[in-house]
Protein backbone atom coordinates (compact mmCIF):
# COMPACT_ATOMS: atom_id res chain seq x y z
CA UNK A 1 -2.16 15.42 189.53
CA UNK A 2 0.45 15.38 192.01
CA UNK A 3 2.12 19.05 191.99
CA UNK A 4 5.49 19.86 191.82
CA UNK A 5 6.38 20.94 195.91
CA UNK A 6 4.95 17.31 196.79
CA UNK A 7 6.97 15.37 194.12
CA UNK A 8 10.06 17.16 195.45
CA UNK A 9 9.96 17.28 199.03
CA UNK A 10 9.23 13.01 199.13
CA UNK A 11 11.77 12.57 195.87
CA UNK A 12 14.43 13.22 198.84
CA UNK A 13 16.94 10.25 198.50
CA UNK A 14 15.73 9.03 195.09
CA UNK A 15 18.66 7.90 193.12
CA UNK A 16 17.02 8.35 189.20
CA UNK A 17 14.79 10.98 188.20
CA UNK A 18 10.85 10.44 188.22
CA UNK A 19 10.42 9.76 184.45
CA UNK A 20 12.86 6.94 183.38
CA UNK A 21 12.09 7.32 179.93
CA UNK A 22 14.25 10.52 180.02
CA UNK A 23 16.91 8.48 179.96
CA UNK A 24 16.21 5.17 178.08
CA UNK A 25 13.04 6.30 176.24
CA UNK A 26 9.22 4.46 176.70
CA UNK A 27 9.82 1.44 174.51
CA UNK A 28 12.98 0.42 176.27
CA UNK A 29 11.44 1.01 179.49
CA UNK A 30 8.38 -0.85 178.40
CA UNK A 31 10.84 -4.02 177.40
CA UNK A 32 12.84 -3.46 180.58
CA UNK A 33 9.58 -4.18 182.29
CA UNK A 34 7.93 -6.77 180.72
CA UNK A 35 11.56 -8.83 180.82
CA UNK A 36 11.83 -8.23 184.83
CA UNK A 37 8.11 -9.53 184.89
CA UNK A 38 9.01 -12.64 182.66
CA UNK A 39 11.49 -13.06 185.63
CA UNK A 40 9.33 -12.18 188.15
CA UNK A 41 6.95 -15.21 186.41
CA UNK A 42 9.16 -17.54 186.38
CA UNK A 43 9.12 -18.02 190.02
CA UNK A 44 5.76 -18.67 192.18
CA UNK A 45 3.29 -16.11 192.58
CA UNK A 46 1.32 -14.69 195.57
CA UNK A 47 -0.93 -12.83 193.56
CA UNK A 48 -4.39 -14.02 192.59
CA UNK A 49 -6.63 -12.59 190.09
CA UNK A 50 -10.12 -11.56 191.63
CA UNK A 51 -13.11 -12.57 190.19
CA UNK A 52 -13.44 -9.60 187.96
CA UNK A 53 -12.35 -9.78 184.12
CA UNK A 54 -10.32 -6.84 184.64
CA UNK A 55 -8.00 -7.90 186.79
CA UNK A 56 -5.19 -9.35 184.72
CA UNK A 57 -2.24 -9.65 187.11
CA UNK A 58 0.45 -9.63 184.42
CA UNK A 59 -0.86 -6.29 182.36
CA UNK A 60 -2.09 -4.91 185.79
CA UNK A 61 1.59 -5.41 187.03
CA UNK A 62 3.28 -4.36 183.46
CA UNK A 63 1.27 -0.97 184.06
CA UNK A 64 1.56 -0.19 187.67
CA UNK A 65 5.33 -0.58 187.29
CA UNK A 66 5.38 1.56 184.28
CA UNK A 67 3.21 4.37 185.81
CA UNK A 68 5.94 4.07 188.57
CA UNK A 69 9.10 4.32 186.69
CA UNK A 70 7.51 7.22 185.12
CA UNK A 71 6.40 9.56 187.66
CA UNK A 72 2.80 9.01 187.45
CA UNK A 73 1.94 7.87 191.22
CA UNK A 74 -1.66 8.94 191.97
CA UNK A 75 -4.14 6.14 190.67
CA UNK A 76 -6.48 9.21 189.83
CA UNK A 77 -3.66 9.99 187.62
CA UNK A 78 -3.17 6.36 186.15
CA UNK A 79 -6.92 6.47 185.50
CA UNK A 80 -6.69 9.80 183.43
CA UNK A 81 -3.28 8.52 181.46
CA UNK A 82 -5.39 6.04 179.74
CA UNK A 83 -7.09 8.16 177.98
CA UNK A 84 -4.87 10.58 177.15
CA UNK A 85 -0.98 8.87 176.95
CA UNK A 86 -0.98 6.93 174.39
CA UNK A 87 2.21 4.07 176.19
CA UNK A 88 -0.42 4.08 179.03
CA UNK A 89 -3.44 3.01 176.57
CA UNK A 90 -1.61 0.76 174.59
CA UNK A 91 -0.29 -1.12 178.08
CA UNK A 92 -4.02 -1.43 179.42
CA UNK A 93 -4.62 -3.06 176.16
CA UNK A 94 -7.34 -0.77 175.59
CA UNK A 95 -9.33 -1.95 178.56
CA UNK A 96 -10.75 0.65 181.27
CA UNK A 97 -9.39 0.12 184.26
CA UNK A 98 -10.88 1.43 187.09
CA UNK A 99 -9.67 3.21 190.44
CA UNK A 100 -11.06 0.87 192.87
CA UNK A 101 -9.02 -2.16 190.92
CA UNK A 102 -5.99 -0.35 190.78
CA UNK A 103 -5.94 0.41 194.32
CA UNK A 104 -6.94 -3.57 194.89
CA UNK A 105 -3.95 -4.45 192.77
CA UNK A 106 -1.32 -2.42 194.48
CA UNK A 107 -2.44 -3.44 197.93
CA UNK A 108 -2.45 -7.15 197.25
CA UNK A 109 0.43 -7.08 195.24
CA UNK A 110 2.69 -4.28 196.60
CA UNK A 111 5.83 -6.88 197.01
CA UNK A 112 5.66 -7.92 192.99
CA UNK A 113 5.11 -4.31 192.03
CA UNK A 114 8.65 -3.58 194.58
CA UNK A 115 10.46 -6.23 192.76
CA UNK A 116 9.57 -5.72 189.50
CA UNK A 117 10.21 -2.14 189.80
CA UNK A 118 13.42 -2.53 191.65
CA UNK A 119 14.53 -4.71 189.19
CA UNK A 120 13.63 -2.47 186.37
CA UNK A 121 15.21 0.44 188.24
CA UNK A 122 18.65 -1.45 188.74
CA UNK A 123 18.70 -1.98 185.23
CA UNK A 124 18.38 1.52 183.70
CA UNK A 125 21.09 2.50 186.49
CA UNK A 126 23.15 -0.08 184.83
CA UNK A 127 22.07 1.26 181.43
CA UNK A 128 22.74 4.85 182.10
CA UNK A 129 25.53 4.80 184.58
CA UNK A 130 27.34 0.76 183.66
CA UNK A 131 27.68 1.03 180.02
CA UNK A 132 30.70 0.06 178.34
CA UNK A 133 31.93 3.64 177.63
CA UNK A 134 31.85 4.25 181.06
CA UNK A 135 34.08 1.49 181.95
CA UNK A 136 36.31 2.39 179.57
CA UNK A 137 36.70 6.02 180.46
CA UNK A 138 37.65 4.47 183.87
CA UNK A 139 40.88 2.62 182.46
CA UNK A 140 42.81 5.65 180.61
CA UNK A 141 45.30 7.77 181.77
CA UNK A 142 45.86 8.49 185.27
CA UNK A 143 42.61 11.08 185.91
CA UNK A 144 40.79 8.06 184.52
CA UNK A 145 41.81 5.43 186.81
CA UNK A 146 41.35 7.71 189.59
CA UNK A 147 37.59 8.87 188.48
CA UNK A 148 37.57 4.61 188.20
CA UNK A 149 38.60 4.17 191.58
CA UNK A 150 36.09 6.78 192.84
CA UNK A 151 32.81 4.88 190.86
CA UNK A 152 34.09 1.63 192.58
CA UNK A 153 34.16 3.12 195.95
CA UNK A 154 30.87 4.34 195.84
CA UNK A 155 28.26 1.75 197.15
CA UNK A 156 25.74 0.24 195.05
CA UNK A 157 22.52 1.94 194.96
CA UNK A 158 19.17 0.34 197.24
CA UNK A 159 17.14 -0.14 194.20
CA UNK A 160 14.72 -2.13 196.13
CA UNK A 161 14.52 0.92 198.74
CA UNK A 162 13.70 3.31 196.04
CA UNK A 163 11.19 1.12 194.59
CA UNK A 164 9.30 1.54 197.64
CA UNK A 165 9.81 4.71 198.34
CA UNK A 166 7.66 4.94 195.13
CA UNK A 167 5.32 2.97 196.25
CA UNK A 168 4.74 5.04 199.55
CA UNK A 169 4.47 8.33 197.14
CA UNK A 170 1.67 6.08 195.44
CA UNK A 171 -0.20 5.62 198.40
CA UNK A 172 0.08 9.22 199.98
CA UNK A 173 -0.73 10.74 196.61
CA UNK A 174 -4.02 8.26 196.68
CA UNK A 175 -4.70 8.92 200.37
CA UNK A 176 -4.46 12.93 200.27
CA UNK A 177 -6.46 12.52 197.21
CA UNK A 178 -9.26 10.70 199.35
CA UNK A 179 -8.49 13.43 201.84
CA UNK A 180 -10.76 16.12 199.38
């Protein structure tokens, strides 16, 4: 498992927390996904299944970028989740997946995985921080338009830099754990 010092020190710049479900709950985040991947599938794909029955691109992908949007980064991790989180099991559609395909998936597949995730990330910002209420805070009295006037200055987050930022913490929490 990837300890708390490490999670912090490369969480520098992140915009959302580790575990989006804090904010939207699994289910959403599940739907989130799988509509960003019906997007994602709607255009061509550079990903090719392998010739191993386990390798299902599109539940492969649906997990991957849920693992990701939830803090779980190491695919020693992933591989232990199945059995034991029950969102995790039910995405894997109760098939075993094992660390040498998940690693396989993520290396051919890295720019789906960014997009999906970056798409799923921009999303729950909009969901969290883009709401309705929040626009109409913005347009009341004169502390409101100001505090309005302050979100609209801000620049719009680099969802598709956090996504791989998340990806990198995948791949150093996989390589230190080939390090032992």
């Amino acid at each position: 498992m990837t300890t708390i010092a490490q999670t912090n020190s490369a969480r520098e710049g992140f915009i959302l927390p580790d575990d989006l479900s804090v904010y939207i709950g699994k289910k959403t985040l599940v739907k989130l996904i799988l509509d960003a991947i019906e997007e994602l599938n709607s255009r061509p794909s550079g990903c090719e299944a392998t010739g191993s029955p386990e390798f299902q691109p599109g539940l492969m992908l649906t997990l991957l970028t849920y693992c990701y949007a939830t803090g779980v980064y190491a695919s020693t991790d992933i591989e232990i989740s199945m059995r034991h989180d029950q969102m995790i099991r039910y995405l894997c559609a109760k098939n075993y997946l094992s660390l040498p395909v998940l690693l396989e998936f993520r290396r051919y597949s890295r720019d789906r995985i960014k997009e999906c995730l970056a798409t799923v990330l921009r999303r729950v910002w909009e969901l969290r921080f883009c709401d309705e209420d929040a626009c109409t805070m913005s347009a009341g009295a004169d502390t409101g338009a100001a505090f309005g006037r302050w979100l609209n200055l801000r620049p719009t987050p680099d969802f598709t830099a956090e996504a791989e930022q998340r990806i990198v913490l995948a791949v150093r929490a996989d390589s230190m754990a080939m390090d032992w």
